[in-house]
N, C-alpha and C. Protein backbone atom coordinates (compact mmCIF):
# COMPACT_ATOMS: atom_id res chain seq x y z
N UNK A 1 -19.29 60.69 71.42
CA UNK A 1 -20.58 61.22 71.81
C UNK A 1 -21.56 61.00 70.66
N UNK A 2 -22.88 60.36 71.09
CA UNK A 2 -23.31 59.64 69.80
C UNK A 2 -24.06 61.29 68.78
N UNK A 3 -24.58 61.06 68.47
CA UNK A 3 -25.48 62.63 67.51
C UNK A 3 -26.87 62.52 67.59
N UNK A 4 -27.75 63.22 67.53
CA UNK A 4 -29.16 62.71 67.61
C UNK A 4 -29.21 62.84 66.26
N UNK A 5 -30.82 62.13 65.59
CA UNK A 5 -31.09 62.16 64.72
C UNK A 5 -32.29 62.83 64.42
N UNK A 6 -32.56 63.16 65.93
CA UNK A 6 -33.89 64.15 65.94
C UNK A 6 -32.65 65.80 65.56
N UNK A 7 -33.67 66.64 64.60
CA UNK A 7 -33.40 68.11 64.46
C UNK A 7 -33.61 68.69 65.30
N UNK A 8 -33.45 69.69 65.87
CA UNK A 8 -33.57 70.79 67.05
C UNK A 8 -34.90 71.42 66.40
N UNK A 9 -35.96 71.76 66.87
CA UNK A 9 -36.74 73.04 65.91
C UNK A 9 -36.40 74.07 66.62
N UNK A 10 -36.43 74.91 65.33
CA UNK A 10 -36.05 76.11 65.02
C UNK A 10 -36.89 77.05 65.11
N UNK A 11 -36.65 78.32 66.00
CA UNK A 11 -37.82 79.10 65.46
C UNK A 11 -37.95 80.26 64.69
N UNK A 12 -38.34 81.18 64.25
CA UNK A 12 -38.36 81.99 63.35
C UNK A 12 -36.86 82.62 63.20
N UNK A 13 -36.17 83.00 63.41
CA UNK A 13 -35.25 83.95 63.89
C UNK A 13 -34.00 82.69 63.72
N UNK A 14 -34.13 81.42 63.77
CA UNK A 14 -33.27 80.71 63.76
C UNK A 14 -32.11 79.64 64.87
N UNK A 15 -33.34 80.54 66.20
CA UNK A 15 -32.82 79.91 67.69
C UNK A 15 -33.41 78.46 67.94
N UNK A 16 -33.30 78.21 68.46
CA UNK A 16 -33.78 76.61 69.20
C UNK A 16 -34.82 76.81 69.93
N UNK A 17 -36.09 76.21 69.73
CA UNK A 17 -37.07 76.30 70.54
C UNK A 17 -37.45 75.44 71.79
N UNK A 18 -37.81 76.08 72.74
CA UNK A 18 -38.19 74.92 73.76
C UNK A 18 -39.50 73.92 73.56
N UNK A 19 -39.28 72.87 73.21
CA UNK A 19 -40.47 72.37 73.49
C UNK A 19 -41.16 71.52 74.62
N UNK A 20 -41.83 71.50 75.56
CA UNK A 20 -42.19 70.00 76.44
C UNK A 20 -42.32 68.92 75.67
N UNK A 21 -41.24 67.61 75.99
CA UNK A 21 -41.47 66.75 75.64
C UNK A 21 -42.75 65.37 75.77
N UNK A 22 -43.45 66.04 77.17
CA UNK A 22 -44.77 65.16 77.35
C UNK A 22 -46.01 66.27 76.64
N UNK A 23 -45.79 67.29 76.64
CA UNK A 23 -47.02 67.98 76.25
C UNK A 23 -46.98 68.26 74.78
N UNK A 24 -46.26 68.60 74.48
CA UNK A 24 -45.77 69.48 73.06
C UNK A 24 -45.77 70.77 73.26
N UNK A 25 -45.97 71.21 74.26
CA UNK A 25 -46.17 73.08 74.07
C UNK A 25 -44.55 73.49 74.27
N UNK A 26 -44.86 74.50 73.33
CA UNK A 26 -43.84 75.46 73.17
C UNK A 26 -43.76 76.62 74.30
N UNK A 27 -42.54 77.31 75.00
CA UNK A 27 -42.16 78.34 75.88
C UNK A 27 -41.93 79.73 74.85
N UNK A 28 -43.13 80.33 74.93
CA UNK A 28 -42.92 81.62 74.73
C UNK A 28 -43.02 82.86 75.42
N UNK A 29 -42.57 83.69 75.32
CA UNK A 29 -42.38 85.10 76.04
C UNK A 29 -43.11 85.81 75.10
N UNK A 30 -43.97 87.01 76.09
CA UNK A 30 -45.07 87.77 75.30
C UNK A 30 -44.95 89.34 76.39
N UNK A 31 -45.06 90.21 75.86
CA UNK A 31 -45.05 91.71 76.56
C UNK A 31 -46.73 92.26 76.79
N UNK A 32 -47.17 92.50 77.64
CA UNK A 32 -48.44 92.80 78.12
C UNK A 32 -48.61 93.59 78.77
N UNK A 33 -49.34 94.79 78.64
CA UNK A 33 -49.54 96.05 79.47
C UNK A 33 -49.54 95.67 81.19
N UNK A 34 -49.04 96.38 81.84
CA UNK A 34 -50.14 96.18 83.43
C UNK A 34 -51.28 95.89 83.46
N UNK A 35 -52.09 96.77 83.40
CA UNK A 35 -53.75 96.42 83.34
C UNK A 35 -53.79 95.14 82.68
N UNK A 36 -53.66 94.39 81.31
CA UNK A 36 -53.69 93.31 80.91
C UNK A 36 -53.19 92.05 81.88
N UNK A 37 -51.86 92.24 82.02
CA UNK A 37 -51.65 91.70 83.19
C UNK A 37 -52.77 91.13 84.48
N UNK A 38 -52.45 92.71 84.89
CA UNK A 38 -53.34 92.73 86.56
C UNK A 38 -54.49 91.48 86.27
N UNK A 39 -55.62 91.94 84.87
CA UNK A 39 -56.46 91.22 84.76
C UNK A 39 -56.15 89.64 84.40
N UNK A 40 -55.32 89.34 83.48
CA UNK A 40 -55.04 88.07 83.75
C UNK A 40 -54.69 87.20 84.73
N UNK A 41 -54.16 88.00 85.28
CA UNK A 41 -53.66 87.25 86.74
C UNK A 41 -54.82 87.21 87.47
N UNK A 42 -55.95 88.18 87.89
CA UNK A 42 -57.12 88.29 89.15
C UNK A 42 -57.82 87.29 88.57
N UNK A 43 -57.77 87.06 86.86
CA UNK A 43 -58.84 86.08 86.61
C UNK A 43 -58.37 84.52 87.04
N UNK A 44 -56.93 84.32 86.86
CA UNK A 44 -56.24 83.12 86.89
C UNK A 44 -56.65 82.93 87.86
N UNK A 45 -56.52 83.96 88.90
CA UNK A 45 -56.66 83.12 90.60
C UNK A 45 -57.77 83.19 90.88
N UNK A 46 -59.17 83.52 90.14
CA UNK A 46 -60.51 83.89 90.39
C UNK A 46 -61.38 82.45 89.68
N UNK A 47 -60.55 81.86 88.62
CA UNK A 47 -60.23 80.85 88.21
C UNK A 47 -59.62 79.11 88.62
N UNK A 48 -58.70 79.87 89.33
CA UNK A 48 -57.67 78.51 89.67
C UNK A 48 -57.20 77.92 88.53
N UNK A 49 -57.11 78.50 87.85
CA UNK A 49 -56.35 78.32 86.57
C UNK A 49 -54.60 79.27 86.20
N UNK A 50 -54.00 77.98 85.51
CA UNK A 50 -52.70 79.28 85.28
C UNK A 50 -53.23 79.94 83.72
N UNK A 51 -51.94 81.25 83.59
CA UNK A 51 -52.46 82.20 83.09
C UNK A 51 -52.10 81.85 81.53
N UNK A 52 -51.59 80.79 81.56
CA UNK A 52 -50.87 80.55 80.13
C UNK A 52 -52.32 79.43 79.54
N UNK A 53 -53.15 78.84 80.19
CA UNK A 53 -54.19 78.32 79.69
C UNK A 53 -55.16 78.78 79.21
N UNK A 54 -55.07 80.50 80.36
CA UNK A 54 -56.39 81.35 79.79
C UNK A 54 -56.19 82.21 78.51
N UNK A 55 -54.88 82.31 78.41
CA UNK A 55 -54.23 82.90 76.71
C UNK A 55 -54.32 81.59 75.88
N UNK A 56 -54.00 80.26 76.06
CA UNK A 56 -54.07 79.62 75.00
C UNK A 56 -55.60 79.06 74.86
N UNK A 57 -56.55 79.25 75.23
CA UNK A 57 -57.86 79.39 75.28
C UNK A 57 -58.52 81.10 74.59
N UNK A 58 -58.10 81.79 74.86
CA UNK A 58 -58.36 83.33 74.27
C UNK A 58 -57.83 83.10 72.80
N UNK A 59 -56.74 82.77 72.82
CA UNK A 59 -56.26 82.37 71.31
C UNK A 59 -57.05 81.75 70.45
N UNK A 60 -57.59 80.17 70.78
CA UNK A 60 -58.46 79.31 69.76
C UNK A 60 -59.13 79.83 70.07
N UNK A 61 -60.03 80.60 70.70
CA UNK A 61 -61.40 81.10 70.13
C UNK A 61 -61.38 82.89 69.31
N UNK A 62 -60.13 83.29 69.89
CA UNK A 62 -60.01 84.16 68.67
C UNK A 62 -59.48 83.64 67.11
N UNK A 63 -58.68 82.38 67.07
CA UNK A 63 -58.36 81.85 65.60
C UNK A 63 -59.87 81.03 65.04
N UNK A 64 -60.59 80.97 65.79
CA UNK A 64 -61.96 80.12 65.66
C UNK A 64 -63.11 81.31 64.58
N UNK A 65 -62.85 81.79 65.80
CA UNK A 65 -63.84 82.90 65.34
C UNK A 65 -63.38 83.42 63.35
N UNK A 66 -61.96 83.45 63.36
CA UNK A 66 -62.02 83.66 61.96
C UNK A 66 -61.51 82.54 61.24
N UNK A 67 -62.02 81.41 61.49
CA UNK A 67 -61.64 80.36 60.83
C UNK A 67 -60.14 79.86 59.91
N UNK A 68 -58.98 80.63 61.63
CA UNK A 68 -58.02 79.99 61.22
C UNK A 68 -57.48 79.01 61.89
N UNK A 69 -56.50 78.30 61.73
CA UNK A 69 -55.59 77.18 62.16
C UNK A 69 -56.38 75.60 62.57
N UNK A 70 -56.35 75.13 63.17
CA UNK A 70 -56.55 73.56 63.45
C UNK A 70 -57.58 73.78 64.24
N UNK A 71 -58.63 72.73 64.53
CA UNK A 71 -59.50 72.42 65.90
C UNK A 71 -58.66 71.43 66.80
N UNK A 72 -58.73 71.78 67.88
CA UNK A 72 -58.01 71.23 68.81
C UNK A 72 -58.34 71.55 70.50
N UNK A 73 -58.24 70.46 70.96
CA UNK A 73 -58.47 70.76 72.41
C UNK A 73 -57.54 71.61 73.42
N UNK A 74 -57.78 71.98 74.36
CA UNK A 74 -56.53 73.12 74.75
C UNK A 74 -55.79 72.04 75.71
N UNK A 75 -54.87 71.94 76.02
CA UNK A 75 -53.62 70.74 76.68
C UNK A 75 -53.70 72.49 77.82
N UNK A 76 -53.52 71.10 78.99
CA UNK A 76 -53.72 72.34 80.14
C UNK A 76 -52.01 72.33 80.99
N UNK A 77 -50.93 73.31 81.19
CA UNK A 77 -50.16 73.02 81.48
C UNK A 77 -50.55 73.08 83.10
N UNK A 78 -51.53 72.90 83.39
CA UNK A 78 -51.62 72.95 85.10
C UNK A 78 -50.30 72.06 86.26
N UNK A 79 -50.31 70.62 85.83
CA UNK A 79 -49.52 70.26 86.34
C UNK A 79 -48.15 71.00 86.56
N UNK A 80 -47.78 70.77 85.37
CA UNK A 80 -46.11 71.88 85.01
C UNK A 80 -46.36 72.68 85.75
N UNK A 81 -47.44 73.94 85.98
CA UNK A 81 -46.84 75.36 86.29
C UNK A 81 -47.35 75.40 87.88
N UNK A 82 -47.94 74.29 88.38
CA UNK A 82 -48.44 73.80 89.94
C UNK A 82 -49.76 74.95 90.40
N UNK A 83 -50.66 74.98 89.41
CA UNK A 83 -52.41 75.74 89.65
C UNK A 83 -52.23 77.09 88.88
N UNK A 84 -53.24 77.45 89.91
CA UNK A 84 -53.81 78.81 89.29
C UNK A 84 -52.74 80.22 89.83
N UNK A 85 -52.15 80.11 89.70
CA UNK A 85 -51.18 81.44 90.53
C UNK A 85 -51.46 82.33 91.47
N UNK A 86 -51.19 83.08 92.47
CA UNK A 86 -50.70 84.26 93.10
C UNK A 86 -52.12 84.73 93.37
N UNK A 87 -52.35 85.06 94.29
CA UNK A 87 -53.87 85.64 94.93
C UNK A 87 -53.76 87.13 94.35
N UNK A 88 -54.15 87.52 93.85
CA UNK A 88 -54.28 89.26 93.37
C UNK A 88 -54.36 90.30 94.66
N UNK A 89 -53.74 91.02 94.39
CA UNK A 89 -53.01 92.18 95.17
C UNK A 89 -53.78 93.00 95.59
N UNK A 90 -54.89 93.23 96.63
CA UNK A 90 -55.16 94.50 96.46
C UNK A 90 -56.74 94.55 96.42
């Protein structure tokens, strides 16, 4: 069985991270109130956007605002996650 010569990355803690190999984004898990929620989601679908674009968009302009990390365009996982999600409840 041959070996790769690519490394696994690692992530903090020392596990294996997922990465997409066409996009580069990384799979992370994040804990969020309800209300936070609820609202991300009514906006996603108020949007047509998924909800992981409107956090990685909330992000660079909150790292913007204090002039941290890279400039960069936001990579939209739309395809991958197939639109804007779930019509809001209610």
């Amino acid at each position: 069985m041959p070996v790769s010569k690519k490394r696994p990355l690692l992530g903090p803690r020392g596990g294996q991270t997922t990465v997409s190999p066409t996009t580069g984004l990384m799979k992370k898990a994040m804990y969020l109130y309800h209300d936070e929620w609820e609202q991300l989601r009514r906006y996603s679908y108020e949007e047509n956007r998924p909800a992981s674009d409107i956090v990685r968009e909330a992000l660079k302009l909150y790292f913007e605002a204090r002039g941290v990390g890279k400039k960069r365009t936001i990579a939209s996982s739309s395809s991958a996650a197939g639109g804007g999600g779930e019509a809001p409840k209610g």
